[in-house]
Every structure is written in structure tokens, then in C-alpha cells.
C-alpha atoms as a PDB file:
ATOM      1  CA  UNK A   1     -10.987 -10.162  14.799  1.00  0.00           C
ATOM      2  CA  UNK A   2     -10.184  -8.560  11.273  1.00  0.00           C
ATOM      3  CA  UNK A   3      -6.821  -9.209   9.762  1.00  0.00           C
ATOM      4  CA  UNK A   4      -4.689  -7.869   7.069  1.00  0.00           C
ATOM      5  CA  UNK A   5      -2.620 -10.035   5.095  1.00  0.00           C
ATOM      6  CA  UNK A   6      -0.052  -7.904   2.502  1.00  0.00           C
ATOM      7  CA  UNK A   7       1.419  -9.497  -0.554  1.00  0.00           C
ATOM      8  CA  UNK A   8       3.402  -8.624  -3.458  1.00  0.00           C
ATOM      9  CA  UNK A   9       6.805  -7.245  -1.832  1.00  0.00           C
ATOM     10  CA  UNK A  10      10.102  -7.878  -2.918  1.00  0.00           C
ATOM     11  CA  UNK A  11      13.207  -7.015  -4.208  1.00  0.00           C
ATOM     12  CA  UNK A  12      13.168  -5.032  -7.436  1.00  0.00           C
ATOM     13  CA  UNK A  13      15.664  -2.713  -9.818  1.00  0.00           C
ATOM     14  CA  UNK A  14      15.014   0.823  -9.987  1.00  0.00           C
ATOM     15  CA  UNK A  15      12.487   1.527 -12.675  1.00  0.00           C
ATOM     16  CA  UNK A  16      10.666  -1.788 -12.159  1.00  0.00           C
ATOM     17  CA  UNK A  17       6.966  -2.039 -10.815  1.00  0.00           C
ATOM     18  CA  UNK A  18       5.690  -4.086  -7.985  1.00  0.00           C
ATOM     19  CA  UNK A  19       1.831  -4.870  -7.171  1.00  0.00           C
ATOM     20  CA  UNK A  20       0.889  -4.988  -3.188  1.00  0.00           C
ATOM     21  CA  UNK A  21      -1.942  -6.944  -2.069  1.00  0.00           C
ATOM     22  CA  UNK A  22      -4.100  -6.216   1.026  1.00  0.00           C
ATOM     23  CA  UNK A  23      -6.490  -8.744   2.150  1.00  0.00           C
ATOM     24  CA  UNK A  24      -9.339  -8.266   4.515  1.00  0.00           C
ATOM     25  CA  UNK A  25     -10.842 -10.915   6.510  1.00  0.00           C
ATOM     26  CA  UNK A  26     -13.805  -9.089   6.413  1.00  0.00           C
ATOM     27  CA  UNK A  27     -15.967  -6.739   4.204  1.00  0.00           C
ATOM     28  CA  UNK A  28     -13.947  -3.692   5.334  1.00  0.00           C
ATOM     29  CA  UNK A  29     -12.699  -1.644   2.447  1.00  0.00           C
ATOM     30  CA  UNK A  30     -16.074  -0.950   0.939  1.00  0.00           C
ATOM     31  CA  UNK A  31     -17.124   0.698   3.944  1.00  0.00           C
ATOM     32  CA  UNK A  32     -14.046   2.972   5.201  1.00  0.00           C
ATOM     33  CA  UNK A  33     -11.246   4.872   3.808  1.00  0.00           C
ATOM     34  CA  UNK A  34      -8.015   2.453   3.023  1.00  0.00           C
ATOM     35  CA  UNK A  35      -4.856   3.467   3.191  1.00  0.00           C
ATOM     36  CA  UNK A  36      -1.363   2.679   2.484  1.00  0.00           C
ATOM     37  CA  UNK A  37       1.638   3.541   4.640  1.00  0.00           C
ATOM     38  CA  UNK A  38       5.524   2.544   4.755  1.00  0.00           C
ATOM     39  CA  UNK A  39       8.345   2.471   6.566  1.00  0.00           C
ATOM     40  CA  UNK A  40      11.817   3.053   5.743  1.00  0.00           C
ATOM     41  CA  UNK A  41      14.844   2.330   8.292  1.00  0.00           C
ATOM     42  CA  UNK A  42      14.858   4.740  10.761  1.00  0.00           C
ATOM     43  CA  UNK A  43      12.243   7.209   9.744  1.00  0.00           C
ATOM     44  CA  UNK A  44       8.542   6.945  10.592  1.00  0.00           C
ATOM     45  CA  UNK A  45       5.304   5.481   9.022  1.00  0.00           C
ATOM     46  CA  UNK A  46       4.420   7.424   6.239  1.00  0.00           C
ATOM     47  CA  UNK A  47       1.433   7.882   4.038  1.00  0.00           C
ATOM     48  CA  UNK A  48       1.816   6.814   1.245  1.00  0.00           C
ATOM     49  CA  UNK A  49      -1.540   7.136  -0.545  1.00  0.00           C
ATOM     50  CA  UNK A  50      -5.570   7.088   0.594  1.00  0.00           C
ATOM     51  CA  UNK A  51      -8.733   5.662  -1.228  1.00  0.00           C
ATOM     52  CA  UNK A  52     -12.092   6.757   0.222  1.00  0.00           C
ATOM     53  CA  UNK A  53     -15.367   5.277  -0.065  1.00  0.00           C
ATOM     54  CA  UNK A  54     -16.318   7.366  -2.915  1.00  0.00           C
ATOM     55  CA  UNK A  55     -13.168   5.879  -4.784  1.00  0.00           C
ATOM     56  CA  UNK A  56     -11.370   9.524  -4.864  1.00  0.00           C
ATOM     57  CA  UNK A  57      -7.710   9.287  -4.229  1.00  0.00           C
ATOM     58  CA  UNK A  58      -4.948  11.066  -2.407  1.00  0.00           C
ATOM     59  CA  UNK A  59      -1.178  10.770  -3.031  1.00  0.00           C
ATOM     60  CA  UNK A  60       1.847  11.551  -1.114  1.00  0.00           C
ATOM     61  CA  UNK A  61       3.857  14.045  -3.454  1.00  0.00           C
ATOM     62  CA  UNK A  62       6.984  11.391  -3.587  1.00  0.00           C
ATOM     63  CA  UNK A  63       4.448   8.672  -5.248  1.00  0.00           C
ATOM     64  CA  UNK A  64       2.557  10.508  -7.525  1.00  0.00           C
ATOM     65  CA  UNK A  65       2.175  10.099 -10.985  1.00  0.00           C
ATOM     66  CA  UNK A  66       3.648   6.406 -10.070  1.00  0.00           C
ATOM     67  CA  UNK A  67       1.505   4.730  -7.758  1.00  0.00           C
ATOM     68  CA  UNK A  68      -2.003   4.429  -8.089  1.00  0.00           C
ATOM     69  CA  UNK A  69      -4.281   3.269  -5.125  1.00  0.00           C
ATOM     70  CA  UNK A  70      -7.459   0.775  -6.064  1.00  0.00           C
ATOM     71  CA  UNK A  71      -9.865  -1.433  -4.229  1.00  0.00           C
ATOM     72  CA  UNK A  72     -11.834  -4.635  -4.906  1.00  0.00           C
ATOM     73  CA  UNK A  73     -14.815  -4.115  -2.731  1.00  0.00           C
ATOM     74  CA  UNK A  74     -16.308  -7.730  -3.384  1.00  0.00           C
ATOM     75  CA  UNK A  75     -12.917  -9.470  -2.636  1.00  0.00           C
ATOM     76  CA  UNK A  76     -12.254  -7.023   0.228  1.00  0.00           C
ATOM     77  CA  UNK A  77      -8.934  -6.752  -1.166  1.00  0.00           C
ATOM     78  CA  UNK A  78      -6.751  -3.194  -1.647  1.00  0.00           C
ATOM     79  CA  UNK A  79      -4.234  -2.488  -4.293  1.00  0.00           C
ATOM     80  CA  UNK A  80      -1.097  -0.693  -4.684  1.00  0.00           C
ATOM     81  CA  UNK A  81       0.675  -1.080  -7.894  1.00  0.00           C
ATOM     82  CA  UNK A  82       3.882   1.005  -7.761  1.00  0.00           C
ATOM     83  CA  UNK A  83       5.559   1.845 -11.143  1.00  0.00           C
ATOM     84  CA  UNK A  84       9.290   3.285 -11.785  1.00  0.00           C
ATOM     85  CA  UNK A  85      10.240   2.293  -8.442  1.00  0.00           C
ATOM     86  CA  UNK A  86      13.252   4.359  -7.227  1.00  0.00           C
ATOM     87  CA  UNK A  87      15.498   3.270  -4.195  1.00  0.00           C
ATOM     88  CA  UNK A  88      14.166   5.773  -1.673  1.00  0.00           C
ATOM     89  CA  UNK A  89      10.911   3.756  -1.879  1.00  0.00           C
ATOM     90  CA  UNK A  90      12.497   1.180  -0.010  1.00  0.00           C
ATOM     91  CA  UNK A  91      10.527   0.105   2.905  1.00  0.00           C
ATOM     92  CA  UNK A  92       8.390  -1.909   4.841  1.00  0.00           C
ATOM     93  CA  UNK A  93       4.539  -0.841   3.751  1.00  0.00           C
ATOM     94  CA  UNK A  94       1.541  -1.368   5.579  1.00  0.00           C
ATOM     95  CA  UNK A  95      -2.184  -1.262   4.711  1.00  0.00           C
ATOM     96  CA  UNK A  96      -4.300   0.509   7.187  1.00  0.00           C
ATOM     97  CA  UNK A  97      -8.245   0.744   7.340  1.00  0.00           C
ATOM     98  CA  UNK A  98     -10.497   1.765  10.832  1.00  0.00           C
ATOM     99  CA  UNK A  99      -7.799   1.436  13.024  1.00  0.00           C
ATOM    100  CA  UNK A 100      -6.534  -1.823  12.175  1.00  0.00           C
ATOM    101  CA  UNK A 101      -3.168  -2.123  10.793  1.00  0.00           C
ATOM    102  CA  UNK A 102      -1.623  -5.575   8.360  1.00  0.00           C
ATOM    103  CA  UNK A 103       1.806  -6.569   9.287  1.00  0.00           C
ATOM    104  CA  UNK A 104       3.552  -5.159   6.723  1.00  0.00           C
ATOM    105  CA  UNK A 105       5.707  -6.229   3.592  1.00  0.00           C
ATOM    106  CA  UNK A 106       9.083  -5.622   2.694  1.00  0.00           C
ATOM    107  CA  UNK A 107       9.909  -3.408  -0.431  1.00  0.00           C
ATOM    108  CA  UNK A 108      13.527  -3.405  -1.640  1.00  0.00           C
ATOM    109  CA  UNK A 109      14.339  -1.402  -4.971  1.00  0.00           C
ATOM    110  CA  UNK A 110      17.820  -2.335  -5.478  1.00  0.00           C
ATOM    111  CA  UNK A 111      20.478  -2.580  -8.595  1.00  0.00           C
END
């Protein structure tokens, strides 16, 4: 069965940067689009950014310019390094990929 494992959450002050890990118990990423998704209290699970198989990117309008989306396809792990993190992207984010979602990790950019 494939798994997701996240990494990299945490509490940070606004401004700061954070690095999220997604790892893949299985060749995965190379072969379907990834994607990265969070959370906030009370809302729903939004996008939050897309990286096909061709390696072109897509961006939810609130992230970008400050997050950027990457893949290592030989360590089937994905990427999102978040930079002048504001408080309203505080959340739980999730990687996605073929139907399969990770568990999630928490996000907190705080003062």
C-alpha cells in the first residue's frame, strides 16, 4: 500500500520560510501529477499548488510568487518550500498524488 509521510511543519514568525517534505513509499511522483493541499480551521482543503509530470507548475493566487512546488523523482520525494510566510497560511497541509492522500503536517506562522 503506498504511503505519504510529510515533514518540515512547524511553528514559524511571519516572514520566515519553512520546507515540507513528502515521501513516497513508492516510485509515484515521477509518474503522476503531485500536489499540495492545506487546511485551515474550519475551512476546506485547499490547493495549494500542482507539479505535473512535465515539471510545469500551477499556483494558488494566495501562494504565488512565495511558494514554489519541486520534485525529486529518484527519491520519490515532493517539495514545498514556502517563503514570507504570513499568518493566513496557517494550516494543516497535505500532499496528494493518484488518489492517495499523506496525513498531513501542521503549519503555524505565528509572532
Amino acid at each position: 500500500q503506498v504511503q505519504f509521510v510529510e515533514s518540515g511543519g512547524g511553528l514559524v514568525q511571519p516572514g520566515g520560510s519553512l520546507r515540507l517534505s513528502c515521501a513516497a513509499s513508492i516510485t509515484i511522483f515521477s509518474s503522476y501529477t503531485g500536489a499540495w493541499y492545506r487546511q485551515a480551521p474550519g475551512n476546506g482543503r485547499d490547493l495549494v499548488a500542482h507539479i505535473y509530470t512535465d515539471d510545469s507548475t500551477h499556483y494558488a493566487d494566495s501562494v504565488k510568487g512565495r511558494f514554489a512546488i519541486s520534485r525529486d523523482k529518484t527519491r520519490n520525494v515532493m517539495y514545498l518550500q514556502m517563503n514570507i510566510l504570513k499568518p493566513e497560511d496557517t494550516a494543516i497541509y497535505y500532499c496528494y498524488a493518484n488518489g492517495i492522500w499523506g496525513k498531513g503536517t501542521q503549519v503555524t506562522v505565528s509572532s
